[in-house]
N, C-alpha and C. Protein backbone atom coordinates (compact mmCIF):
# COMPACT_ATOMS: atom_id res chain seq x y z
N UNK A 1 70.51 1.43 58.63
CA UNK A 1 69.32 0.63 58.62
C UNK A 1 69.31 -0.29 57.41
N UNK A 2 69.79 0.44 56.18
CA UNK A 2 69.88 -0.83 55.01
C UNK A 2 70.98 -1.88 55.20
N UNK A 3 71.87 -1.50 56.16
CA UNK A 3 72.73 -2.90 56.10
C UNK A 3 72.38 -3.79 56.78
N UNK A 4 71.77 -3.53 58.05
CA UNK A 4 71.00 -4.51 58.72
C UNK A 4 69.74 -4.99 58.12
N UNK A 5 69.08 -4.34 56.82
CA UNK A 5 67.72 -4.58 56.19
C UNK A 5 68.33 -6.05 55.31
N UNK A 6 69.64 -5.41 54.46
CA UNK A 6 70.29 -6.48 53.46
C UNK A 6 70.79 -7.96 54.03
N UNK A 7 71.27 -7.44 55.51
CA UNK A 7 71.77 -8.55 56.26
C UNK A 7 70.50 -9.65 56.33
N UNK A 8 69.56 -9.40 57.06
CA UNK A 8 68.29 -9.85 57.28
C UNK A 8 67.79 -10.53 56.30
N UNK A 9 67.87 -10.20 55.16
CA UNK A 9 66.97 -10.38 53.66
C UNK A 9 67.65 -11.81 53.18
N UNK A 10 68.90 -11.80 53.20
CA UNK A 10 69.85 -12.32 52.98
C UNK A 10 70.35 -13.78 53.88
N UNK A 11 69.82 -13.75 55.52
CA UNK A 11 69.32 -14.59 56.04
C UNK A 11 68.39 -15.24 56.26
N UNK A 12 67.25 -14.49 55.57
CA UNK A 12 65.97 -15.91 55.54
C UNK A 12 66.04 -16.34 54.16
N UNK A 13 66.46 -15.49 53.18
CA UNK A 13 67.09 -16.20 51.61
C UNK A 13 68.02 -17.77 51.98
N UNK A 14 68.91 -17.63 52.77
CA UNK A 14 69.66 -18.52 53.23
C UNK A 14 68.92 -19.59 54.31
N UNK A 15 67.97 -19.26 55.16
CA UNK A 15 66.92 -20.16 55.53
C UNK A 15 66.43 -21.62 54.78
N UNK A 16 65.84 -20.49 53.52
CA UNK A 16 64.93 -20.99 52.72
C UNK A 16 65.49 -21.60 52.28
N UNK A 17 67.18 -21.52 51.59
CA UNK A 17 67.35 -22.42 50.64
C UNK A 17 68.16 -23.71 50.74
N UNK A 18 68.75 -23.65 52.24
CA UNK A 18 69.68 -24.33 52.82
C UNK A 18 68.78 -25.58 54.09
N UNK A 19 67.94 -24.70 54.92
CA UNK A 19 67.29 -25.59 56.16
C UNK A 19 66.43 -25.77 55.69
N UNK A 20 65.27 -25.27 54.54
CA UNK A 20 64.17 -25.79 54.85
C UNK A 20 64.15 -26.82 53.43
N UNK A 21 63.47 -28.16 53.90
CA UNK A 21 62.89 -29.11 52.86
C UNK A 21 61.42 -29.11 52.24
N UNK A 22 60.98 -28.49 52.64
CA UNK A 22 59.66 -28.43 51.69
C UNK A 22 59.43 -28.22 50.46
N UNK A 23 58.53 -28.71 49.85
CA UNK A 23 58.11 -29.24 48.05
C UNK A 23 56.86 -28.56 48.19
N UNK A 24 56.26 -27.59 47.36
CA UNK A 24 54.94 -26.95 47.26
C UNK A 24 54.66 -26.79 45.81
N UNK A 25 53.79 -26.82 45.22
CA UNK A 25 53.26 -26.97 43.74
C UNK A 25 53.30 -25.52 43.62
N UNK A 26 52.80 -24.70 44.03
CA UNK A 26 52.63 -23.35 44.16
C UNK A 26 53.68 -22.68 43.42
N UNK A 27 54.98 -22.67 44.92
CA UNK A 27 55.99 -22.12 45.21
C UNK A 27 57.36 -22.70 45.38
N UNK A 28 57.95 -22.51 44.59
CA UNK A 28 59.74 -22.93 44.62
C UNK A 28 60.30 -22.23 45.51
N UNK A 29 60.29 -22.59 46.82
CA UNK A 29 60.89 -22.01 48.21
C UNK A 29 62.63 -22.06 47.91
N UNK A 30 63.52 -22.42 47.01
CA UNK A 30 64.40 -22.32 46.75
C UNK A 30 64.87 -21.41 46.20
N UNK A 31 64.12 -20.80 44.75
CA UNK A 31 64.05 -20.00 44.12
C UNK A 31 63.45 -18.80 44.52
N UNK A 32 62.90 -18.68 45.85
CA UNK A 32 62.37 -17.44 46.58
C UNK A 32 63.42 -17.04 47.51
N UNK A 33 64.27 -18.06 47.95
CA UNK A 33 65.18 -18.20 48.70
C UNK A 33 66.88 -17.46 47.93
N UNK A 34 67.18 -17.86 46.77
CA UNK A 34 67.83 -17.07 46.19
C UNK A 34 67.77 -15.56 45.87
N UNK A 35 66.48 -15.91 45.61
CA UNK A 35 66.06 -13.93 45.06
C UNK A 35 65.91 -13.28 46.58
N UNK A 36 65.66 -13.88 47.58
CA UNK A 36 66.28 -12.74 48.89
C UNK A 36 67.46 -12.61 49.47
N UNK A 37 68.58 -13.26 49.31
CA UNK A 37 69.65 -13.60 49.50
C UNK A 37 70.65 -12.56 47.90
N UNK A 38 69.52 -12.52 46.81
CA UNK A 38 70.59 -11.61 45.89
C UNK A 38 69.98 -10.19 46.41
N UNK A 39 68.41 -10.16 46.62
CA UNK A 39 68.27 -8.46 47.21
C UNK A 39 68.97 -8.17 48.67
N UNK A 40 69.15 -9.02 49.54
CA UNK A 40 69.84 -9.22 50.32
C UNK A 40 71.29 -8.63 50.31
N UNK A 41 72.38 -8.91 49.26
CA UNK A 41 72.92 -8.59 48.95
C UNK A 41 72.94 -7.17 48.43
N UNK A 42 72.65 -6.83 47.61
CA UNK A 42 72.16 -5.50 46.59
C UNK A 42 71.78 -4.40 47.84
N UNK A 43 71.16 -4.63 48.79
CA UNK A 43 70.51 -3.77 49.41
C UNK A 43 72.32 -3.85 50.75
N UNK A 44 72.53 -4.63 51.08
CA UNK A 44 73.72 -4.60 51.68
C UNK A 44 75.04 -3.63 51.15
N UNK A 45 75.13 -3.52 49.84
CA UNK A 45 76.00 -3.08 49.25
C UNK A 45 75.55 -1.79 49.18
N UNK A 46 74.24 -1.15 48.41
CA UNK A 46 73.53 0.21 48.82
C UNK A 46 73.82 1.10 49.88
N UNK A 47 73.92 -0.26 51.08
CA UNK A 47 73.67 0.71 52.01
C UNK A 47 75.14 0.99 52.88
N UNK A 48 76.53 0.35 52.30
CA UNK A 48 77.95 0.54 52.65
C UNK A 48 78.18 1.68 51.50
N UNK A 49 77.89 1.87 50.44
CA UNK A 49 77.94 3.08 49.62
C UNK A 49 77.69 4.36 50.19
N UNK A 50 76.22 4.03 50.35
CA UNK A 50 75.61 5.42 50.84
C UNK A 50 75.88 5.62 52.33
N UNK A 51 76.87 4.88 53.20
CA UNK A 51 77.47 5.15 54.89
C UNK A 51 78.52 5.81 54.05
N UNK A 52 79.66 5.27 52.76
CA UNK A 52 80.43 5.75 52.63
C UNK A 52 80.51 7.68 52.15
N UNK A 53 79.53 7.46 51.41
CA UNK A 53 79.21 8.90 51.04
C UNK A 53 78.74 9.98 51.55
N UNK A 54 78.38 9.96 52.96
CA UNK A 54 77.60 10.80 53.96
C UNK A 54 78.47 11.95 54.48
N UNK A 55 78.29 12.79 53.97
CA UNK A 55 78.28 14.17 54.37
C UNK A 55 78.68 14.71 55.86
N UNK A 56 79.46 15.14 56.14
CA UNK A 56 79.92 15.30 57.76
C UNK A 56 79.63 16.93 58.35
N UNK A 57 79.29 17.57 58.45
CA UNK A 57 79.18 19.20 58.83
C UNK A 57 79.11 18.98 60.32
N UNK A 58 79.74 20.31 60.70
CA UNK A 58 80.32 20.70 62.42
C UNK A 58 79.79 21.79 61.73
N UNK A 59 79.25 22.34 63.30
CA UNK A 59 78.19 23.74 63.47
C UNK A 59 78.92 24.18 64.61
N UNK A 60 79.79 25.20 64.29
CA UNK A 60 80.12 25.73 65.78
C UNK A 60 79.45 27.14 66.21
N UNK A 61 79.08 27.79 67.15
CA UNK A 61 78.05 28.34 68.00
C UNK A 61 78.98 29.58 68.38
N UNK A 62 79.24 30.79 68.98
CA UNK A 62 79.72 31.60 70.30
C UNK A 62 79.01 32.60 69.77
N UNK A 63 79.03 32.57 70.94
CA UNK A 63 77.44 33.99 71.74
C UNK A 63 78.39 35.15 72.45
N UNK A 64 78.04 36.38 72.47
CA UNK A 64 79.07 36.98 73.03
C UNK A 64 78.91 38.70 73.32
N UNK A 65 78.82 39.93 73.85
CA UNK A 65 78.28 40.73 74.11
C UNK A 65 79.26 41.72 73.35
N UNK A 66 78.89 42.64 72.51
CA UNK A 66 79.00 43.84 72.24
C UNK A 66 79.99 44.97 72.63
N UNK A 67 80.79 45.05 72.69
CA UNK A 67 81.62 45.91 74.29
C UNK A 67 80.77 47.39 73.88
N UNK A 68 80.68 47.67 72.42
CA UNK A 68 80.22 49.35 71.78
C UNK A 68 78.42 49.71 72.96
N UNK A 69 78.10 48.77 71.94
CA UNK A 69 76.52 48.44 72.36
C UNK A 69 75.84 48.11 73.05
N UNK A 70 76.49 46.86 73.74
CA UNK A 70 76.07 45.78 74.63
C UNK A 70 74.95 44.88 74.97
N UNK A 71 75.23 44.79 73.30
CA UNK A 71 73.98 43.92 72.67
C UNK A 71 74.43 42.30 72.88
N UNK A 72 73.79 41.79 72.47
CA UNK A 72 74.73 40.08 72.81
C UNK A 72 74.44 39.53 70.84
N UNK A 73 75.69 39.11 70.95
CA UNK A 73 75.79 38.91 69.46
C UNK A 73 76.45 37.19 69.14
N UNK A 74 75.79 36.83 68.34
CA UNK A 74 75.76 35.71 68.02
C UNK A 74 76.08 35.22 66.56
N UNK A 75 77.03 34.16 66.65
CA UNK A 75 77.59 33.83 65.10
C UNK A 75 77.58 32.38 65.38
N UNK A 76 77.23 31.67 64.12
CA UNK A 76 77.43 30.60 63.82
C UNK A 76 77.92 29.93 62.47
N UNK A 77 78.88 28.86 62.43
CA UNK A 77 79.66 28.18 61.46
C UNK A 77 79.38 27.24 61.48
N UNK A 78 79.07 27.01 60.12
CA UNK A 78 78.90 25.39 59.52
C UNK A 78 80.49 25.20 58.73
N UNK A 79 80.65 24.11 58.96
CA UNK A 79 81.86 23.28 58.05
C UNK A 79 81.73 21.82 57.57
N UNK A 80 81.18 22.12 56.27
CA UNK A 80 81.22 20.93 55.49
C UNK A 80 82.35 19.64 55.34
N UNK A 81 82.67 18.90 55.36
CA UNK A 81 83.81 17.79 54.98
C UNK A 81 82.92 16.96 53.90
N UNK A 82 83.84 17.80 52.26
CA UNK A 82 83.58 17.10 51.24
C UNK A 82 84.54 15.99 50.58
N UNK A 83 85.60 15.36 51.29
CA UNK A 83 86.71 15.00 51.18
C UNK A 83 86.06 13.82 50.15
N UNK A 84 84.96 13.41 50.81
CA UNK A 84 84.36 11.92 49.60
C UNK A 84 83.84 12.32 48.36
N UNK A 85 83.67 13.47 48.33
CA UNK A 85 83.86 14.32 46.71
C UNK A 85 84.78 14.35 46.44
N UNK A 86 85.84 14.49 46.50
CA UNK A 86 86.91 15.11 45.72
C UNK A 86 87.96 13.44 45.17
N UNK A 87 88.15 14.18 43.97
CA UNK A 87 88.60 13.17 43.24
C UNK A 87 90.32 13.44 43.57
N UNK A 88 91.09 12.53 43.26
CA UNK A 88 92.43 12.67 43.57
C UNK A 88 93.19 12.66 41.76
């Protein structure tokens, strides 16, 4: 969601500072236009970091009956993949 947020930000920054001609006493539509185009950026880069760093876990499940008892017995496994931790 943040890369498409940064993408976005980053195209009406580029709007503003490229297509549109307007002069306002107010507001420097140029200079509003840069500063969304650099959060634009910033928030683009955030959010290829934090895809890169995401955590992967597999949960595997089997259910299965007792032969002693004949109870139904159930185990489950998580497996982490910390590979983007580990330093080389």
């Amino acid at each position: 969601m943040s890369i498409g947020t940064g993408v976005v930000l980053f195209v009406i920054g580029a709007i503003l500072v490229f297509a549109l001609n307007f002069e306002t006493e107010v507001v420097n539509l140029d200079m509003v236009g840069y500063i969304l185009m650099g959060a634009g950026f910033i928030v683009f880069v955030i959010g290829l970091v934090l895809l890169a760093r995401r955590r992967q876990a597999v949960t595997t499940a089997r259910s299965g009956t007792d032969s002693v008892t004949g109870e139904r017995v159930e185990q489950r496994v998580t497996e982490v993949d910390d590979s983007a931790d580990r330093t080389i």
